[in-house]
C-alpha atoms as a PDB file:
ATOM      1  CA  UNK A   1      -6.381  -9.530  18.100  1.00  0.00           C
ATOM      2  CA  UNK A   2      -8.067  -7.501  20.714  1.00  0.00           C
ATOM      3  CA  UNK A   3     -11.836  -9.384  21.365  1.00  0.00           C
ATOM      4  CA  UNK A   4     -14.425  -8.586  24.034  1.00  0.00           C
ATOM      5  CA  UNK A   5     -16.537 -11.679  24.309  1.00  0.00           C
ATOM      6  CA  UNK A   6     -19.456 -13.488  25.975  1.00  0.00           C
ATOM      7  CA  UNK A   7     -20.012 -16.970  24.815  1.00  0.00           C
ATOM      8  CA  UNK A   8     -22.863 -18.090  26.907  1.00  0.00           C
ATOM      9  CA  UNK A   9     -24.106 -20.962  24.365  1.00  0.00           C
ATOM     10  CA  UNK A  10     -21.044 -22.249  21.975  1.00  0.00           C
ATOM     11  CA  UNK A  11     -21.439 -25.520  20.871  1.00  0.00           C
ATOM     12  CA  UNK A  12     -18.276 -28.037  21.146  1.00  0.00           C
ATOM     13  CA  UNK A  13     -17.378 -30.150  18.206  1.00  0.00           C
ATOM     14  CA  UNK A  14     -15.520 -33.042  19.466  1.00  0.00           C
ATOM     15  CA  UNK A  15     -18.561 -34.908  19.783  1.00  0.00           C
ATOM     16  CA  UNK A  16     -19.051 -34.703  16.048  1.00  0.00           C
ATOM     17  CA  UNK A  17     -16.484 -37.732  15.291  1.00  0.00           C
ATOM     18  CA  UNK A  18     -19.044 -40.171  17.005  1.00  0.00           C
ATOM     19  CA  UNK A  19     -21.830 -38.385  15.237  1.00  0.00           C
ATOM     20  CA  UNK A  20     -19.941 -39.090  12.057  1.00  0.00           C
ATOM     21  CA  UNK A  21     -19.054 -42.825  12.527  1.00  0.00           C
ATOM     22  CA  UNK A  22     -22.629 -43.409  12.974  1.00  0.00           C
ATOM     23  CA  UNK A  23     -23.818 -41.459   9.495  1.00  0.00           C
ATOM     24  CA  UNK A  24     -21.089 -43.141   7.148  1.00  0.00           C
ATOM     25  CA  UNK A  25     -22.345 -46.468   8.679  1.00  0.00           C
ATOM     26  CA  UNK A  26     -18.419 -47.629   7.652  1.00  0.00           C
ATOM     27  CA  UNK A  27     -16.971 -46.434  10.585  1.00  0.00           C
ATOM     28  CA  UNK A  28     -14.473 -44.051   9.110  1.00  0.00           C
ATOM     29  CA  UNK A  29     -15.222 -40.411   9.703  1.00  0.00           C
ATOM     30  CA  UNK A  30     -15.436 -38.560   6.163  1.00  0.00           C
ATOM     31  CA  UNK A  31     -12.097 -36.532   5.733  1.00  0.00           C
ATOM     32  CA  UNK A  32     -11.746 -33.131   3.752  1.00  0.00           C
ATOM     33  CA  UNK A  33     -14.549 -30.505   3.638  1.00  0.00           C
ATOM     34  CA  UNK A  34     -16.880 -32.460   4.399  1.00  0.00           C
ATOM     35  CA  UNK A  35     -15.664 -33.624   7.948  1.00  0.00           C
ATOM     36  CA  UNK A  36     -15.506 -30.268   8.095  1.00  0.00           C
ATOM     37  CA  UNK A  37     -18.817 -29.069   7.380  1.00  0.00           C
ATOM     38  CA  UNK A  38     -20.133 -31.750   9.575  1.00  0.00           C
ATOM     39  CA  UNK A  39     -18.086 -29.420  12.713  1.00  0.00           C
ATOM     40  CA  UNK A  40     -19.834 -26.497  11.896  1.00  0.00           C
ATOM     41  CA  UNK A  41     -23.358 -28.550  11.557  1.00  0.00           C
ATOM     42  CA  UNK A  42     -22.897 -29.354  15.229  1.00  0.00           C
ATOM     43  CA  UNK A  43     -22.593 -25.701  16.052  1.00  0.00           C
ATOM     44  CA  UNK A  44     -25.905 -25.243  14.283  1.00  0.00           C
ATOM     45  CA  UNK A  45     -29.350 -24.102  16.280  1.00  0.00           C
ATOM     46  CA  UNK A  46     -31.137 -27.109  18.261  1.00  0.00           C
ATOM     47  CA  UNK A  47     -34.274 -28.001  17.137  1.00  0.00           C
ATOM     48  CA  UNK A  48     -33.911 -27.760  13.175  1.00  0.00           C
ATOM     49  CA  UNK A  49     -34.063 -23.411  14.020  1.00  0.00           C
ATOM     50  CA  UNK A  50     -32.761 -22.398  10.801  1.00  0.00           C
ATOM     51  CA  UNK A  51     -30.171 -18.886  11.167  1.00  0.00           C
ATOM     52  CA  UNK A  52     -30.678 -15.710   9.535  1.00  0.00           C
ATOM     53  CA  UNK A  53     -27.312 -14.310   8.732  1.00  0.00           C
ATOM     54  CA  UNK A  54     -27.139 -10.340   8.191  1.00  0.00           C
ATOM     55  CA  UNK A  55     -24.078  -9.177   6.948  1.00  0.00           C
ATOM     56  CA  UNK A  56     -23.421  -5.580   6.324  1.00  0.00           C
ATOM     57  CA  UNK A  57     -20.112  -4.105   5.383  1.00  0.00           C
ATOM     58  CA  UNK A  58     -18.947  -0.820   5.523  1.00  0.00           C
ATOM     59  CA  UNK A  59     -18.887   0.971   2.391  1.00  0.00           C
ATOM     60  CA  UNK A  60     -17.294   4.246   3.811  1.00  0.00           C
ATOM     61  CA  UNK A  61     -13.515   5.398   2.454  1.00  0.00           C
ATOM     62  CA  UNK A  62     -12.237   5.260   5.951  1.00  0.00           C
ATOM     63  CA  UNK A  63     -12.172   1.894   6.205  1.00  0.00           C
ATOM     64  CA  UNK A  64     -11.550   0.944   2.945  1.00  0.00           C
ATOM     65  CA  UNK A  65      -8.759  -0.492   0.264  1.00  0.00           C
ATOM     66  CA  UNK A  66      -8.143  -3.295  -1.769  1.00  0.00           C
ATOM     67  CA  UNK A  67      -6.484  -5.758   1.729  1.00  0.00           C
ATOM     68  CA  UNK A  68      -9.643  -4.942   3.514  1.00  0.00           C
ATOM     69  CA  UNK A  69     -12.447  -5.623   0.530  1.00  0.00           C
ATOM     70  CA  UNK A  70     -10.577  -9.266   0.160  1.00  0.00           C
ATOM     71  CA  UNK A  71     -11.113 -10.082   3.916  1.00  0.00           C
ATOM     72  CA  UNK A  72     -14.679  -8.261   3.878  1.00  0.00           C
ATOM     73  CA  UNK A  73     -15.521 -11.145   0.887  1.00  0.00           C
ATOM     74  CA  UNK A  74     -13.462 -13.753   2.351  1.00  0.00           C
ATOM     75  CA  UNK A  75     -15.446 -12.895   5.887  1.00  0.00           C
ATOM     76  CA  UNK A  76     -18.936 -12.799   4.336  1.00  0.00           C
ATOM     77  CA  UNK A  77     -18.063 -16.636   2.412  1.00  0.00           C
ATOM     78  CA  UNK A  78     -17.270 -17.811   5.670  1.00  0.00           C
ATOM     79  CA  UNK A  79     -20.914 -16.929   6.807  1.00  0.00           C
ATOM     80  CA  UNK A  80     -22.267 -17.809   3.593  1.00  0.00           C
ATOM     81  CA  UNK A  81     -20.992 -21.493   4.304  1.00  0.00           C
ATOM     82  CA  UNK A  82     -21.941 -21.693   7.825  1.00  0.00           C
ATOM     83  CA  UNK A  83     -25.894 -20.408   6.820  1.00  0.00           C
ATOM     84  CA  UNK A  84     -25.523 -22.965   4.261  1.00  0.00           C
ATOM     85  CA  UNK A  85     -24.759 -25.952   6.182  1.00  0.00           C
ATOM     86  CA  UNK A  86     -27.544 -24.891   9.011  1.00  0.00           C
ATOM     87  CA  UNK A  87     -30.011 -23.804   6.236  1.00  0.00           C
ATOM     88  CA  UNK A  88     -31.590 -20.264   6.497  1.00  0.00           C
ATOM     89  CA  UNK A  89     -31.726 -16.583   5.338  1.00  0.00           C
ATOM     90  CA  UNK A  90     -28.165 -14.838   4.247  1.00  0.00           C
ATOM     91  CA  UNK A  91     -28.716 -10.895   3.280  1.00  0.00           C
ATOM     92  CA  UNK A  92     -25.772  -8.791   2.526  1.00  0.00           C
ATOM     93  CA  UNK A  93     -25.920  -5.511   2.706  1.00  0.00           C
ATOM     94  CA  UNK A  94     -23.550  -2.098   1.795  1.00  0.00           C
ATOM     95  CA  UNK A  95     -24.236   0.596   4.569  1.00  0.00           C
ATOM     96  CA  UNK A  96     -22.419   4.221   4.934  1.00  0.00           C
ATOM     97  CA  UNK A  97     -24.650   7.043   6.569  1.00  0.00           C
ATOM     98  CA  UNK A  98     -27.422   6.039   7.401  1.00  0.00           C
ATOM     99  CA  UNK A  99     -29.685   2.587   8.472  1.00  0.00           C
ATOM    100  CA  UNK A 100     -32.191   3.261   5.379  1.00  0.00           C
ATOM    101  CA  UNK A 101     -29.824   3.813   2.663  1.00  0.00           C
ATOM    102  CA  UNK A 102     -28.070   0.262   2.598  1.00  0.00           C
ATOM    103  CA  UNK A 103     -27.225  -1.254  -0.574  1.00  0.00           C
ATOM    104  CA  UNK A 104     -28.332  -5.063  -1.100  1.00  0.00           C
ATOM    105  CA  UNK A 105     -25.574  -6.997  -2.290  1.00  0.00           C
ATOM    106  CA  UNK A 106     -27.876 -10.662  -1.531  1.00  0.00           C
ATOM    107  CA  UNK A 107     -30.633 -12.020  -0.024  1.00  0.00           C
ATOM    108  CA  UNK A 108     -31.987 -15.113  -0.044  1.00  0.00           C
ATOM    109  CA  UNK A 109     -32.796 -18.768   1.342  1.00  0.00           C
ATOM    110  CA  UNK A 110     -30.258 -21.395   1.520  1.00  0.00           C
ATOM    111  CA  UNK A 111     -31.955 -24.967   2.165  1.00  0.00           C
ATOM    112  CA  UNK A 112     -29.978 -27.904   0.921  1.00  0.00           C
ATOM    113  CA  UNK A 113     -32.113 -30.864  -0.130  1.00  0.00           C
ATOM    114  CA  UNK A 114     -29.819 -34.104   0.413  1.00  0.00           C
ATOM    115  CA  UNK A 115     -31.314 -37.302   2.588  1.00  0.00           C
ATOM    116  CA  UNK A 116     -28.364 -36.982   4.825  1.00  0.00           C
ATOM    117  CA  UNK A 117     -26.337 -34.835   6.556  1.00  0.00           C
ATOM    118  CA  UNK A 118     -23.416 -36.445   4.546  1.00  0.00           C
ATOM    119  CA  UNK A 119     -25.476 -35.883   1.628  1.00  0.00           C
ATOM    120  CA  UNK A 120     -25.342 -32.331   2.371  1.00  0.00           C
ATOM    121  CA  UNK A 121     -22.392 -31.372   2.920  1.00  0.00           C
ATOM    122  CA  UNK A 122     -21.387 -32.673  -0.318  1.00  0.00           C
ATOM    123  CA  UNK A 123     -23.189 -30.090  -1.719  1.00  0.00           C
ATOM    124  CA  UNK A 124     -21.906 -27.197   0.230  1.00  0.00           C
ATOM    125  CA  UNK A 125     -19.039 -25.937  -2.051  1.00  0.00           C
ATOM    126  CA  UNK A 126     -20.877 -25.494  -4.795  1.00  0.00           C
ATOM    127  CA  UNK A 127     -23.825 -23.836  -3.338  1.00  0.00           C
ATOM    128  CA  UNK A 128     -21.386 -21.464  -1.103  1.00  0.00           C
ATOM    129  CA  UNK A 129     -19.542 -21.139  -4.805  1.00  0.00           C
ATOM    130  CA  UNK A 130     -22.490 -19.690  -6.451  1.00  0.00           C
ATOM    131  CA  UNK A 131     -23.410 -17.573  -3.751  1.00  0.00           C
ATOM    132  CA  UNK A 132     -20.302 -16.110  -3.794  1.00  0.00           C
ATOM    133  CA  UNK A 133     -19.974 -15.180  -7.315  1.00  0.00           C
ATOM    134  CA  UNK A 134     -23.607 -13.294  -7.104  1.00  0.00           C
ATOM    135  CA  UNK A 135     -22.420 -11.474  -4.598  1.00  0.00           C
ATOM    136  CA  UNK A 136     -18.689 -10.732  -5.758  1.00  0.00           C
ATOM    137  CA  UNK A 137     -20.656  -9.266  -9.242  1.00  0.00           C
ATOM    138  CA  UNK A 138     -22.264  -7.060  -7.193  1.00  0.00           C
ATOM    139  CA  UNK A 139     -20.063  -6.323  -4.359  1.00  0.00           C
ATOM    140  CA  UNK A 140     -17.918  -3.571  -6.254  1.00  0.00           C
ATOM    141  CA  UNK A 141     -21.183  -1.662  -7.440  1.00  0.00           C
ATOM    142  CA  UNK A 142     -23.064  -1.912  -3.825  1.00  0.00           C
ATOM    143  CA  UNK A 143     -20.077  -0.765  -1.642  1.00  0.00           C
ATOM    144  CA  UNK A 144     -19.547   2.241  -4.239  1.00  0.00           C
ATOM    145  CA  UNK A 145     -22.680   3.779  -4.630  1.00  0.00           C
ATOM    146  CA  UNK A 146     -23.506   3.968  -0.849  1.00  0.00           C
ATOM    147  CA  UNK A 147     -24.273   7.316   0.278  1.00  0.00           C
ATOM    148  CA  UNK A 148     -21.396   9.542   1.347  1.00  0.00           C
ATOM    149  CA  UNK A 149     -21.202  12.171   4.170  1.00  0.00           C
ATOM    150  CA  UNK A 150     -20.670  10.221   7.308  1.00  0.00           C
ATOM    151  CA  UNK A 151     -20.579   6.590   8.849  1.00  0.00           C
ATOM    152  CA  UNK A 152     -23.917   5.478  11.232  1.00  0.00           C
ATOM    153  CA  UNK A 153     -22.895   2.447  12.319  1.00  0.00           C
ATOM    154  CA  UNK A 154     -25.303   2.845  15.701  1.00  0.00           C
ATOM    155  CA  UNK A 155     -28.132   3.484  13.070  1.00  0.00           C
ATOM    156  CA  UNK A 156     -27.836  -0.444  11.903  1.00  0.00           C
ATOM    157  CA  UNK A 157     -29.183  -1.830  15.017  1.00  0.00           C
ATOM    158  CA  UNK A 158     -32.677  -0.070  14.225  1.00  0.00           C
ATOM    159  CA  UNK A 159     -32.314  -3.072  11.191  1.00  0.00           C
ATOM    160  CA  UNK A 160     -31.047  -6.050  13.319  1.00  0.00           C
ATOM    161  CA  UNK A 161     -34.663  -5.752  15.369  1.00  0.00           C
ATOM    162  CA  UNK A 162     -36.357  -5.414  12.458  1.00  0.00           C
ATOM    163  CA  UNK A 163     -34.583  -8.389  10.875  1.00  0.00           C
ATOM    164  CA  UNK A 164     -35.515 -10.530  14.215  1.00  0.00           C
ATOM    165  CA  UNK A 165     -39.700  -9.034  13.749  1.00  0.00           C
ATOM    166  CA  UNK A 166     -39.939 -10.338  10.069  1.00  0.00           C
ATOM    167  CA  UNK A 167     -37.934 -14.248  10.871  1.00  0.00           C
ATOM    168  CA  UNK A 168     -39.154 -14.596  14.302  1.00  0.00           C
ATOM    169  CA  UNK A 169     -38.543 -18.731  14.043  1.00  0.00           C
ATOM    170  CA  UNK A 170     -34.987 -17.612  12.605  1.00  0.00           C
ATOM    171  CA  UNK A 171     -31.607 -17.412  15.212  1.00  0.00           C
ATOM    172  CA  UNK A 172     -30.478 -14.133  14.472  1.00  0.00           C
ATOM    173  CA  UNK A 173     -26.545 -13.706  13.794  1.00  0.00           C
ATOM    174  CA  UNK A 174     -25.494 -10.224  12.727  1.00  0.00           C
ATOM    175  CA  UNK A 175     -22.050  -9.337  11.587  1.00  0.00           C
ATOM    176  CA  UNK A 176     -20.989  -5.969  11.002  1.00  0.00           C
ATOM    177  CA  UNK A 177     -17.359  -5.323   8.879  1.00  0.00           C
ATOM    178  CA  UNK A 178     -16.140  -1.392   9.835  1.00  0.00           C
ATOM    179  CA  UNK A 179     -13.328   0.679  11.251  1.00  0.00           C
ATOM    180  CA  UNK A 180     -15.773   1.458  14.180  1.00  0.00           C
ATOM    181  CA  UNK A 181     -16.006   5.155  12.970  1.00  0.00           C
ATOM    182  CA  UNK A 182     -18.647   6.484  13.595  1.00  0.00           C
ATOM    183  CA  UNK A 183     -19.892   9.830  13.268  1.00  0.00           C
ATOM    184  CA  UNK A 184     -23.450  10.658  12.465  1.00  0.00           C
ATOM    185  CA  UNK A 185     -25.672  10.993  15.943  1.00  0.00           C
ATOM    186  CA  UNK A 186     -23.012   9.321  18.158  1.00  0.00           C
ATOM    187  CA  UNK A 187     -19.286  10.526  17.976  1.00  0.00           C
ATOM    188  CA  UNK A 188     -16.481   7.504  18.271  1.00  0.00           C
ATOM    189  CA  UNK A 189     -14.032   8.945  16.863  1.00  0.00           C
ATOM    190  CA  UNK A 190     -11.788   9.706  19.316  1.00  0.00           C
ATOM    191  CA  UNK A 191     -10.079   7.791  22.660  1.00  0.00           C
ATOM    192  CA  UNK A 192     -12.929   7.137  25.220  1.00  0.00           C
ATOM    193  CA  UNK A 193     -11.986   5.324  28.821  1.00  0.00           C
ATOM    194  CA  UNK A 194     -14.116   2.563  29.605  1.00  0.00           C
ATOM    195  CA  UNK A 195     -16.585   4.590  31.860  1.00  0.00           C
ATOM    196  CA  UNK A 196     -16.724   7.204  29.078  1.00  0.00           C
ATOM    197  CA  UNK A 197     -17.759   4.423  26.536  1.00  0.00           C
ATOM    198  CA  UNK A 198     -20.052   2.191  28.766  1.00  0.00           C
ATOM    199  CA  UNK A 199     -21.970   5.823  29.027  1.00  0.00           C
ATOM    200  CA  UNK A 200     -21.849   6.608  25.490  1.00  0.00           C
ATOM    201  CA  UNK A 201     -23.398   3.313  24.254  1.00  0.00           C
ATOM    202  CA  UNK A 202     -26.238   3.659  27.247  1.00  0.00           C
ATOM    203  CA  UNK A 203     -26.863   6.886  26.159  1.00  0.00           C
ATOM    204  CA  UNK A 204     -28.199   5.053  22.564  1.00  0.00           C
ATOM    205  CA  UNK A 205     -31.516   3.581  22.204  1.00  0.00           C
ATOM    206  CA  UNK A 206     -31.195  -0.076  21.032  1.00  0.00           C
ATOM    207  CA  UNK A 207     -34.115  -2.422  20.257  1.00  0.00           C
ATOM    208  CA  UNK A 208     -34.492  -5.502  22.319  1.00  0.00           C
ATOM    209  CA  UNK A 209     -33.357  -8.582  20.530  1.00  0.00           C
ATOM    210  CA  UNK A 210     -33.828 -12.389  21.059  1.00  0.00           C
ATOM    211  CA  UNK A 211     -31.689 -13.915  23.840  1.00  0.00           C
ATOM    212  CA  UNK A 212     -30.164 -16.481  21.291  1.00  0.00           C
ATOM    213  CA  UNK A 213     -29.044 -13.495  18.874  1.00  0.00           C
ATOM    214  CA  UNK A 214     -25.387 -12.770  18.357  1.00  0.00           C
ATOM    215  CA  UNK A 215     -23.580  -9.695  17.200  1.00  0.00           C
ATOM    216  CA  UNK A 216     -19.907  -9.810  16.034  1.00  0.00           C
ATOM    217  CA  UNK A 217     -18.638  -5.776  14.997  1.00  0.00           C
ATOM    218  CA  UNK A 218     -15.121  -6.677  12.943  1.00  0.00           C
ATOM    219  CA  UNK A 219     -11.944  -4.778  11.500  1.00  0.00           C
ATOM    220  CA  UNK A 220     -12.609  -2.195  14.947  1.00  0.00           C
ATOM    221  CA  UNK A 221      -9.609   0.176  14.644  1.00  0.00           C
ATOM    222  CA  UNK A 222      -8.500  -0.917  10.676  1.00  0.00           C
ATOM    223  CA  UNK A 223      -8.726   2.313   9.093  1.00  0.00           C
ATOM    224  CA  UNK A 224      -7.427   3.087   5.227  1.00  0.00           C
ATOM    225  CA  UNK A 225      -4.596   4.988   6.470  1.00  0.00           C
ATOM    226  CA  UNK A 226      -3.281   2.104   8.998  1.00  0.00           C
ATOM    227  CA  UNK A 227      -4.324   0.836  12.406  1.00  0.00           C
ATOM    228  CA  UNK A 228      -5.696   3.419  14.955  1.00  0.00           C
ATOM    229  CA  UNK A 229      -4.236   3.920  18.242  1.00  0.00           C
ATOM    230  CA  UNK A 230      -4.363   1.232  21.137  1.00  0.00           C
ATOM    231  CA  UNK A 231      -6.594   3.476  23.529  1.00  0.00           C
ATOM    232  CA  UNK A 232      -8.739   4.602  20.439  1.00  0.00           C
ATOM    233  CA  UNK A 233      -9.522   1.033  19.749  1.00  0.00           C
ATOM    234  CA  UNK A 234      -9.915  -0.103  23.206  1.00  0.00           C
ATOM    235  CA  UNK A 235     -12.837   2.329  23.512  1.00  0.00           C
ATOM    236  CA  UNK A 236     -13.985   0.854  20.742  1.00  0.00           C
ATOM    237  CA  UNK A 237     -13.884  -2.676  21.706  1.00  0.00           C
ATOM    238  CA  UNK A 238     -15.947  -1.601  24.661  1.00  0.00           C
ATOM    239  CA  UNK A 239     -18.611   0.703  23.152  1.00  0.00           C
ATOM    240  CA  UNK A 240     -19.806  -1.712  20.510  1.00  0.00           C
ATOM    241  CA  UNK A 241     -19.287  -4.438  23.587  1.00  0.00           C
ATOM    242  CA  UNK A 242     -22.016  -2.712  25.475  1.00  0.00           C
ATOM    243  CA  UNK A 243     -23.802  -1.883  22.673  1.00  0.00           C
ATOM    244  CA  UNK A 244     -24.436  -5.210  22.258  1.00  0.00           C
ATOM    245  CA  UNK A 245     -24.999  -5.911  25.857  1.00  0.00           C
ATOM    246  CA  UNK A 246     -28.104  -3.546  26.334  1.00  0.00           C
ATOM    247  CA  UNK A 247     -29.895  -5.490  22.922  1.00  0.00           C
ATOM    248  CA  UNK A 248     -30.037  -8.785  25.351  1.00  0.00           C
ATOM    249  CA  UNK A 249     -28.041 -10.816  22.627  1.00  0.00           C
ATOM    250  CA  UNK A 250     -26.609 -14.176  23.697  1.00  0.00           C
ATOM    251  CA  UNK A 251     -23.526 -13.344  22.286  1.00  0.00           C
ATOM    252  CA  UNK A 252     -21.361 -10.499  21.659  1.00  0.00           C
ATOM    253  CA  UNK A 253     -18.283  -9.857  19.857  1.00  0.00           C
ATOM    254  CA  UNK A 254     -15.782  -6.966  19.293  1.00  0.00           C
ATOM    255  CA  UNK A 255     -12.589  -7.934  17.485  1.00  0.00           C
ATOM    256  CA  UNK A 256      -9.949  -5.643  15.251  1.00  0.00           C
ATOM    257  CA  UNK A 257      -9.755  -8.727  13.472  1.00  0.00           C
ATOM    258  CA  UNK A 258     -12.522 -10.016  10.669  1.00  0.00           C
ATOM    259  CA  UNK A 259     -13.757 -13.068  12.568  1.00  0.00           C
END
């Protein structure tokens, strides 16, 4: 897996065990999914900051087939069960050519209403379960009828600032599932060197977005027709990289992988 990363604020979960021990008041840590959940609570925002998750695949034909819908779904239920178990906004979103044609597939508050933590995370499968068959009914229908003509993947970040303007008191995590394509305004389709892709992505006007904000751009060089070229997805890795950089996100995240 080829990643670019900067992990300035990552939250360990070691410490979660002795978190546990003290919340099952039986001290035995709770085994299965929910010892599990409880990991992910500890990666959570401080403070009780609830997240707002923005999801937006890539329905384009260049990116797609049947292998890469699965792990686009499977991807977006692994974000539907960490905004879940931290409580907050999850939108989903179909995108193609351009930033004000996306397709909602979901959006809506998560808030689960146990007395505990353990409590909780009880009731995470199920809630992540009906989430995820709202949004496999309309998954099919959303990444089909986006427009055709062109991929503007740059275009989206105009969206991530507005998403941070309308939940201020929300920790912004954006995930983006596309080849990397892209071909309307800015031209990425071909092998840049790292100076000719640190200039590209300058050259792009980028809102500013809160310093806790994270962007993660996955599947980077997984194209319909097979995996693009090492130096082709190398340029990648760094344009969406620096990209990400100039928005003054926390943390940043450029994989050919989908998490």
């Amino acid at each position: 897996m080829t990643s670019t990363t900067l992990h300035r604020a990552l939250c360990a979960g070691l410490f979660v065990i002795t978190a546990t021990l003290g919340l099952t008041g039986c001290g035995m840590s709770p085994g299965g999914d929910v010892g599990e959940n409880l990991e992910v609570l500890a990666t959570c925002p401080a403070d009780d900051q609830k997240v707002a998750s923005l999801v937006l695949p890539d329905g384009t034909t260049s990116g797609r087939t049947d292998e890469t819908d699965a792990l686009y779904l499977k991807t977006i239920e692994e974000i539907a069960r960490r905004t879940t178990i931290c409580g907050g906004r999850l939108t989903v979103a179909a995108f193609s050519s351009s930033s004000g044609s996306t397709v909602e597939i979901y959006d809506g508050e998560i808030k689960l209403e146990g007395a505990t933590d353990i409590a909780n995370m009880r009731k995470v499968d199920d809630e992540v379960e009906s989430i995820m068959e709202e949004i496999s009914a309309d998954y099919e229908s959303a990444m089909s009828s986006v427009p055709e003509g062109g991929t503007d993947i740059v275009g989206l970040y105009r969206l991530f600032g507005e998403q941070a303007q309308q939940l201020p008191d929300y920790q912004l995590e954006v995930t983006v599932l596309t080849d990397g394509l892209n071909n309307l305004g800015v031209n990425t389709e071909r092998e840049m060197s790292t100076e000719e892709a640190t200039a590209l992505a300058d050259s792009v006007n980028v809102p500013t977005l809160p310093t806790n904000s994270s962007i993660t751009v996955a599947g980077i060089g997984r194209t319909a027709d097979g995996a693009l070229p090492s130096p082709v997805i190398s340029g990648l890795v760094t344009f969406y990289t620096r990209l990400c950089d100039n928005t003054g996100a926390e943390t940043c995240l450029a994989v050919t992988d989908w998490r």
